[in-house]
C-alpha atoms as a PDB file:
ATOM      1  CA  UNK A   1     -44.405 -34.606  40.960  1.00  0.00           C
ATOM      2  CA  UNK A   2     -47.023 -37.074  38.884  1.00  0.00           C
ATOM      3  CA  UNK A   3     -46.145 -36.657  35.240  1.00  0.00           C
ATOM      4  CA  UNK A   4     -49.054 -38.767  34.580  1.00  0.00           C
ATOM      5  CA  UNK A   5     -51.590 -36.424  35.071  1.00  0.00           C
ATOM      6  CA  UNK A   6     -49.554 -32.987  34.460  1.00  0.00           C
ATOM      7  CA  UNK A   7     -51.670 -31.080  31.602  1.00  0.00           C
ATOM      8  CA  UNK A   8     -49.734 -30.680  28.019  1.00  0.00           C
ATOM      9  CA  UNK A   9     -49.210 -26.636  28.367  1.00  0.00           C
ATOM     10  CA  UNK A  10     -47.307 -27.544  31.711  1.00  0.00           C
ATOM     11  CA  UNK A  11     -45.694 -31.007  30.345  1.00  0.00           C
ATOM     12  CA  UNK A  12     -43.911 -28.617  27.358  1.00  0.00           C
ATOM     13  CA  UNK A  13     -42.540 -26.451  29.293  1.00  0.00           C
ATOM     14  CA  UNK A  14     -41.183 -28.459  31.628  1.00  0.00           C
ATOM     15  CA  UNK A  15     -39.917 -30.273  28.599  1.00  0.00           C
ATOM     16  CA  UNK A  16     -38.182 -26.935  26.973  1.00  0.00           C
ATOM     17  CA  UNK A  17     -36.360 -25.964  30.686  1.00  0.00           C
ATOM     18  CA  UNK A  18     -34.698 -29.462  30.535  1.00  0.00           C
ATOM     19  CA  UNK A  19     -36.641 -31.710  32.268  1.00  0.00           C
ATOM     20  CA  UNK A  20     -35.717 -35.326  31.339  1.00  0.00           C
ATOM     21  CA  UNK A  21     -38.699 -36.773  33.233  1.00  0.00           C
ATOM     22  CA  UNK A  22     -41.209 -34.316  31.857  1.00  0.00           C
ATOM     23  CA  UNK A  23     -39.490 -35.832  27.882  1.00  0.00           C
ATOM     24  CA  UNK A  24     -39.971 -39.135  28.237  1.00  0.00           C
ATOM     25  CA  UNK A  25     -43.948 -38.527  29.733  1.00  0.00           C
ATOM     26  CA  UNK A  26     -44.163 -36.454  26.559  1.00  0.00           C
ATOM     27  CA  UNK A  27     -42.570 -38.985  23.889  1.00  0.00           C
ATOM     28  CA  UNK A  28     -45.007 -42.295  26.043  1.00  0.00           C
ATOM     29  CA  UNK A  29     -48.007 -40.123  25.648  1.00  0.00           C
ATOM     30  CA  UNK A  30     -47.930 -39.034  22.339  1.00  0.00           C
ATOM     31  CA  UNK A  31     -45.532 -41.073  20.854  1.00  0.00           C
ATOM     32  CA  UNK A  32     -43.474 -39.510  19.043  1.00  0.00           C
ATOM     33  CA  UNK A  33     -39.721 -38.132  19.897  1.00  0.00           C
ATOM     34  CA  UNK A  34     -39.406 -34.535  21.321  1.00  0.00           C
ATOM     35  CA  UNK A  35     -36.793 -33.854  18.403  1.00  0.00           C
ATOM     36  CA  UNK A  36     -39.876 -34.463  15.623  1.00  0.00           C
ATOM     37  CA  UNK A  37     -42.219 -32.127  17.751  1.00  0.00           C
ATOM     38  CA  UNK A  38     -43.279 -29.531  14.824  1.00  0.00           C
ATOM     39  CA  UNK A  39     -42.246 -31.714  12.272  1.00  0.00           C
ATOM     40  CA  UNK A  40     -44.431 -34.640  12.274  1.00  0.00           C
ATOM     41  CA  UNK A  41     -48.361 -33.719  10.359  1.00  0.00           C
ATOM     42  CA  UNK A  42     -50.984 -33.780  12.543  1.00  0.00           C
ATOM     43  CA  UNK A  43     -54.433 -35.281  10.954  1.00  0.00           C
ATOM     44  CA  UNK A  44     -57.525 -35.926  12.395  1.00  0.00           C
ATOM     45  CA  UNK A  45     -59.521 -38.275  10.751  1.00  0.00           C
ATOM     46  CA  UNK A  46     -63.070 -36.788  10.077  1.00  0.00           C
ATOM     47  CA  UNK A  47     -66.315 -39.229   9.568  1.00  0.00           C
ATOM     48  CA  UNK A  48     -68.191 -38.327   6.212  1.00  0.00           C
ATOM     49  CA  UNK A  49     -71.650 -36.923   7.182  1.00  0.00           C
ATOM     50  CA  UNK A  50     -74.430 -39.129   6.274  1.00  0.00           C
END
Protein backbone atom coordinates (compact mmCIF):
# COMPACT_ATOMS: atom_id res chain seq x y z
CA UNK A 1 0.00 0.00 0.00
CA UNK A 2 1.59 3.68 -1.09
CA UNK A 3 1.08 5.94 1.88
CA UNK A 4 2.38 8.60 -0.26
CA UNK A 5 -0.44 9.19 -2.22
CA UNK A 6 -3.34 7.76 0.19
CA UNK A 7 -5.94 10.83 0.55
CA UNK A 8 -6.19 12.43 4.31
CA UNK A 9 -9.95 10.99 5.04
CA UNK A 10 -8.33 7.45 4.35
CA UNK A 11 -4.72 8.32 5.98
CA UNK A 12 -6.88 9.12 9.52
CA UNK A 13 -8.48 6.34 9.69
CA UNK A 14 -6.02 4.15 9.05
CA UNK A 15 -4.23 6.17 11.65
CA UNK A 16 -7.20 5.73 14.44
CA UNK A 17 -7.38 1.55 13.71
CA UNK A 18 -3.62 1.44 14.63
CA UNK A 19 -1.75 1.69 11.76
CA UNK A 20 1.89 2.65 12.57
CA UNK A 21 2.76 3.20 8.89
CA UNK A 22 -0.33 5.22 8.11
CA UNK A 23 1.19 7.67 11.68
CA UNK A 24 4.31 8.37 10.65
CA UNK A 25 2.92 9.38 6.72
CA UNK A 26 0.58 11.56 8.77
CA UNK A 27 3.17 13.26 11.31
CA UNK A 28 5.99 13.69 7.66
CA UNK A 29 3.15 15.29 5.85
CA UNK A 30 1.83 17.61 8.08
CA UNK A 31 4.23 17.81 10.59
CA UNK A 32 3.04 17.70 13.51
CA UNK A 33 2.66 14.56 16.09
CA UNK A 34 -0.62 12.49 15.95
CA UNK A 35 -0.92 13.12 19.86
CA UNK A 36 -1.30 17.22 19.08
CA UNK A 37 -3.93 16.42 16.26
CA UNK A 38 -6.94 18.79 17.58
CA UNK A 39 -4.81 20.65 19.66
CA UNK A 40 -2.49 22.54 17.56
CA UNK A 41 -4.47 26.14 15.80
CA UNK A 42 -4.84 25.96 12.41
CA UNK A 43 -4.33 29.54 10.50
CA UNK A 44 -4.30 30.34 7.12
CA UNK A 45 -2.64 33.29 6.27
CA UNK A 46 -4.97 35.57 4.11
CA UNK A 47 -3.41 38.38 1.57
CA UNK A 48 -5.02 41.91 2.29
CA UNK A 49 -7.11 42.87 -0.81
CA UNK A 50 -5.70 45.66 -2.71
Amino acid sequence: MDYTTMDLRTLVERVIEGDERAKEEFERRWEIPWEQVGTVPISIEKKPRD
